[in-house]
Protein backbone atom coordinates (compact mmCIF):
# COMPACT_ATOMS: atom_id res chain seq x y z
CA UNK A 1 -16.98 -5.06 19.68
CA UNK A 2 -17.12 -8.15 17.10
CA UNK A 3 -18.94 -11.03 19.32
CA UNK A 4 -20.34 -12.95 16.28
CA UNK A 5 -21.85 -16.05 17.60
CA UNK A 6 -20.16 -19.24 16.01
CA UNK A 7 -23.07 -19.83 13.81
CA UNK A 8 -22.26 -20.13 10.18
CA UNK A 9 -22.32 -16.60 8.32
CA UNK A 10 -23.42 -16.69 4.17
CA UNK A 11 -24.04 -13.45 3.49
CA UNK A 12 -25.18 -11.59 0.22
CA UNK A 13 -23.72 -7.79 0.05
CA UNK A 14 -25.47 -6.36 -2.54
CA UNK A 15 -26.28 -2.57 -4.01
CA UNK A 16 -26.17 -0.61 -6.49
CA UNK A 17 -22.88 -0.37 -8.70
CA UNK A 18 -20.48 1.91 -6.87
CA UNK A 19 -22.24 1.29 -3.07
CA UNK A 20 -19.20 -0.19 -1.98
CA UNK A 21 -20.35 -3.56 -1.83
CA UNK A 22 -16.93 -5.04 -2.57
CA UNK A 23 -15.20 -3.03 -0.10
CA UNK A 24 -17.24 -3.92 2.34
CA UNK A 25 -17.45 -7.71 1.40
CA UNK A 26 -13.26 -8.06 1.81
CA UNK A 27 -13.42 -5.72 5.10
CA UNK A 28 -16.61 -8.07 6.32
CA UNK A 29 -14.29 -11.33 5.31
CA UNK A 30 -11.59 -10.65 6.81
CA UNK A 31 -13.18 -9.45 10.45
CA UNK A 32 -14.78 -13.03 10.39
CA UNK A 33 -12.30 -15.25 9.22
CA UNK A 34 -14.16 -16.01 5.98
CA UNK A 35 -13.85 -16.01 2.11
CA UNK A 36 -15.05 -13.46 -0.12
CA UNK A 37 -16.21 -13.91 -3.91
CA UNK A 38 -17.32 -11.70 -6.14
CA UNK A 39 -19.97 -11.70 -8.70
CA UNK A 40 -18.15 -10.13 -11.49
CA UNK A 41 -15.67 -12.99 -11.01
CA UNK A 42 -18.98 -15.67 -11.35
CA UNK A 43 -20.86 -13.23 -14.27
CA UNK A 44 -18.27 -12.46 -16.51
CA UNK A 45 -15.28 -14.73 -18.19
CA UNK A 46 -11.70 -13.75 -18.04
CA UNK A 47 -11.23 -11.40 -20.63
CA UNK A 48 -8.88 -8.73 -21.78
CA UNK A 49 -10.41 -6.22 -21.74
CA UNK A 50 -12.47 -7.32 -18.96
CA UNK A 51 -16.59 -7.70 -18.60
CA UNK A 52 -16.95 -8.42 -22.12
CA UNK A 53 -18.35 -12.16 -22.50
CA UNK A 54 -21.29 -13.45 -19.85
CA UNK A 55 -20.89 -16.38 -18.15
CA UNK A 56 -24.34 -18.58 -19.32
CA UNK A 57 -26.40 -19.27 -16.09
CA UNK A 58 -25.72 -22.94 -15.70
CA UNK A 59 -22.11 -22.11 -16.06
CA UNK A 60 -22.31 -19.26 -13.51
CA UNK A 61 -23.93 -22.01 -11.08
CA UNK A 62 -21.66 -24.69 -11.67
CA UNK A 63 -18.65 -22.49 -10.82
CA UNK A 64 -20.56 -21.28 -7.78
CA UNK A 65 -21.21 -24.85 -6.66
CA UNK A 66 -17.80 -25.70 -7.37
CA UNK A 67 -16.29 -22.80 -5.47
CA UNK A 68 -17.88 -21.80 -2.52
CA UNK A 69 -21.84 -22.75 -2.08
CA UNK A 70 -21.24 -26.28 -0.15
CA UNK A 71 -18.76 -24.33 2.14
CA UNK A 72 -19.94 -23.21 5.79
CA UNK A 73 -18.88 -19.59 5.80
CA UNK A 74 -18.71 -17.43 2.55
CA UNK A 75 -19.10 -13.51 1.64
CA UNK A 76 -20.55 -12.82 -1.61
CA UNK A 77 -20.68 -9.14 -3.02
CA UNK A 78 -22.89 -8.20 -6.19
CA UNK A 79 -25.87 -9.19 -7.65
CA UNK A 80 -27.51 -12.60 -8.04
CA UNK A 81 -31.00 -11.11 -9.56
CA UNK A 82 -32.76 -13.44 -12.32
CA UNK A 83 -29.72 -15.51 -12.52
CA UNK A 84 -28.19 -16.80 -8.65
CA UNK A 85 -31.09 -18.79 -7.47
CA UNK A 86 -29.52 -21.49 -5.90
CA UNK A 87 -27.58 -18.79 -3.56
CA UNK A 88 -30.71 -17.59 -2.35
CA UNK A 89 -31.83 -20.02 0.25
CA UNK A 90 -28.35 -21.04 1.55
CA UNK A 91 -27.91 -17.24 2.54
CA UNK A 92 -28.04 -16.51 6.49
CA UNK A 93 -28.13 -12.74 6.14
CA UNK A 94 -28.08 -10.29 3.10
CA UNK A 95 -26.80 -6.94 3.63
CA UNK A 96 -28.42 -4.11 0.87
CA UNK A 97 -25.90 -0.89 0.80
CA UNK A 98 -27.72 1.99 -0.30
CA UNK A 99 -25.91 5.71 -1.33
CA UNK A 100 -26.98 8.78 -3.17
CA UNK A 101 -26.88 9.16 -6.75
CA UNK A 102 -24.54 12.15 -6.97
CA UNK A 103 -21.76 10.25 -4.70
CA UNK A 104 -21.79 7.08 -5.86
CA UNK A 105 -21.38 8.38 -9.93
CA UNK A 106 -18.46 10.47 -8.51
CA UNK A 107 -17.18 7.16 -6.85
CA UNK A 108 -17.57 4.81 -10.03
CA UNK A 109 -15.70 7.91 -12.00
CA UNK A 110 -12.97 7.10 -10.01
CA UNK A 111 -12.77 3.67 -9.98
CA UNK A 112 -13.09 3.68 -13.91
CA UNK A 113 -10.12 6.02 -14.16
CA UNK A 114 -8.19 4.13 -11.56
CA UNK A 115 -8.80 0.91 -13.53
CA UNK A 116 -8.48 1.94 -16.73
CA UNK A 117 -5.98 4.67 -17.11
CA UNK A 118 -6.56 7.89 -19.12
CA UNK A 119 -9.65 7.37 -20.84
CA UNK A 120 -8.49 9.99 -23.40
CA UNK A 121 -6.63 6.94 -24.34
CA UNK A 122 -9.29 4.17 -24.75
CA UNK A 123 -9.73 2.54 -27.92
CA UNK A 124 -13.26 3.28 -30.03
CA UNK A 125 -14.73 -0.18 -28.35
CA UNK A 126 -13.21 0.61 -24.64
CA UNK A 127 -14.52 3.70 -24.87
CA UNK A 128 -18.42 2.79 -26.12
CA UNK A 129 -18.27 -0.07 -23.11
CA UNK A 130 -16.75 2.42 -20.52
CA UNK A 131 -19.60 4.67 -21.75
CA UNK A 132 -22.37 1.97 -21.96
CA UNK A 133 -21.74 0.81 -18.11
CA UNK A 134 -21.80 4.40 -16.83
CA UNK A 135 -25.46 4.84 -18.55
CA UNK A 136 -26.08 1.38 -17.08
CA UNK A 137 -25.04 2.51 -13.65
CA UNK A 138 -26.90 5.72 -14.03
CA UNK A 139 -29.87 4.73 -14.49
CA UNK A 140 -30.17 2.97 -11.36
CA UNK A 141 -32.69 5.29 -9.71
CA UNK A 142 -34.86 5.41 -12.66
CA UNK A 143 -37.90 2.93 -11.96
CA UNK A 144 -38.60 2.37 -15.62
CA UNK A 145 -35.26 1.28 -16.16
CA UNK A 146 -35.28 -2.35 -17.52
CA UNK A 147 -31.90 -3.09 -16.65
CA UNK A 148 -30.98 -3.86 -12.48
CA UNK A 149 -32.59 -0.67 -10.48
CA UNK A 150 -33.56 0.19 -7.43
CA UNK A 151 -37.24 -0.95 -7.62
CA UNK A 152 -36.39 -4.42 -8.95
CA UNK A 153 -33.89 -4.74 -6.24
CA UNK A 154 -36.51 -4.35 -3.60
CA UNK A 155 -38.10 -7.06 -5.08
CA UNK A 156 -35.46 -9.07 -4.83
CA UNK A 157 -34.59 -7.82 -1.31
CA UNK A 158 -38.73 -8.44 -0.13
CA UNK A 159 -38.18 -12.19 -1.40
CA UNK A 160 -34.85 -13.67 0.45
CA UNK A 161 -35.52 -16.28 2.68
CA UNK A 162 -32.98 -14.82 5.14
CA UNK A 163 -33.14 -11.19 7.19
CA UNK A 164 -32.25 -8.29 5.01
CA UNK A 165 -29.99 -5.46 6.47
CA UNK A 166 -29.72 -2.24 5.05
CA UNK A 167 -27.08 0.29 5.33
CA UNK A 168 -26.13 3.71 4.37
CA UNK A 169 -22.65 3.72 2.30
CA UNK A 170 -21.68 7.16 3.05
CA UNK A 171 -20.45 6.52 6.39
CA UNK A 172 -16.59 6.16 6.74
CA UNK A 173 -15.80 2.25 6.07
CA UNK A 174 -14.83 1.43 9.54
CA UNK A 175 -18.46 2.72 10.65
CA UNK A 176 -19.65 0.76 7.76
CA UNK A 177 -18.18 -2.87 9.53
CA UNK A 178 -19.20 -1.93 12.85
CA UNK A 179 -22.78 -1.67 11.80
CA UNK A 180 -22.25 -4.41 9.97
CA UNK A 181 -21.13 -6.83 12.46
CA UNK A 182 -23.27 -5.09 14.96
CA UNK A 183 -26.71 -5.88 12.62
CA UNK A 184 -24.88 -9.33 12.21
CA UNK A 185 -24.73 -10.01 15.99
CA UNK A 186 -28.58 -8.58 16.44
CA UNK A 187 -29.37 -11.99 14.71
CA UNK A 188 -29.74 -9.27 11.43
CA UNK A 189 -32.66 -7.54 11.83
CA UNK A 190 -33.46 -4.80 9.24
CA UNK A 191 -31.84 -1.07 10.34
């Protein structure tokens, strides 16, 4: 049952690539009337393809500032390590979605070939990024990774200024909400 008090809601959703923490972010939004944004959208420029050109910092903080910080109520899904400092202490809640290796590589398979087509098909440079994010998001377990992994991330977690809930991706997405807005409503104490 969504009871939600009518205090203001800025939460982080935040995981490892392919935990579902966009999914969840627009399902989250949308039960409480809010807005969701996206950190790929903030990180990256428009490109075609896409993710090829980073946003510098300052330019990645401006935009935030410009679209959604100052607001009341926001959603924002992805990752804000080294770079999203000024997102930090406006966040009420941060939400960390956690899933096994073996599922969530099956589920970033699929989103890959949904977004890009056959990959048979990709051109040489396509292919070595398509390639080069799947390492990336592999590696995710590995502590000695230098890149975002699971250790640094609960750093990052162990430093917010705001309760930290975490939740097991697995579950079927409506399950996912409910616990959501269920740790949300328990004033977000850490499941």
């Amino acid at each position: 049952m969504l009871v939600l008090s009518a205090a203001p809601f800025r939460v982080l959703i935040t995981g490892a690539s392919g935990s579902g923490t966009s999914s969840l972010a627009r399902t989250l939004a949308s039960a409480l009337s809010s807005q969701v944004f996206d950190a790929d959208d903030i990180f990256w420029c428009p490109s075609d393809p896409p993710f090829v050109t980073k946003r510098l910092v300052a330019d990645r903080l401006k935009l935030m500032e410009a679209l959604f910080l100052p607001r009341r109520d926001w959603i924002f899904a992805g990752s804000v390590m080294g770079w999203g400092h000024s997102i930090t202490p406006r966040l009420t809640h941060a939400i960390f979605l956690t899933l096994d290796a073996d599922t969530r590589m099956a589920r970033l398979r699929e989103r890959e070939r949904q977004r890009m087509g056959d990959l048979s098909r990709l051109s040489n440079f396509e292919a070595a990024a398509h390639q080069g994010f799947m390492d990336w998001a592999a590696s995710y377990d590995d502590p000695d990774f230098a890149g975002r992994n699971r250790t640094h991330h609960d750093a990052f977690l162990a430093g917010l200024p705001c309760p930290v809930i975490h939740l097991d991706s697995a579950i079927p997405e409506p399950d996912l909400l409910a616990q959501a807005i269920a740790a949300l409503d328990a004033g977000g104490r850490s499941t």
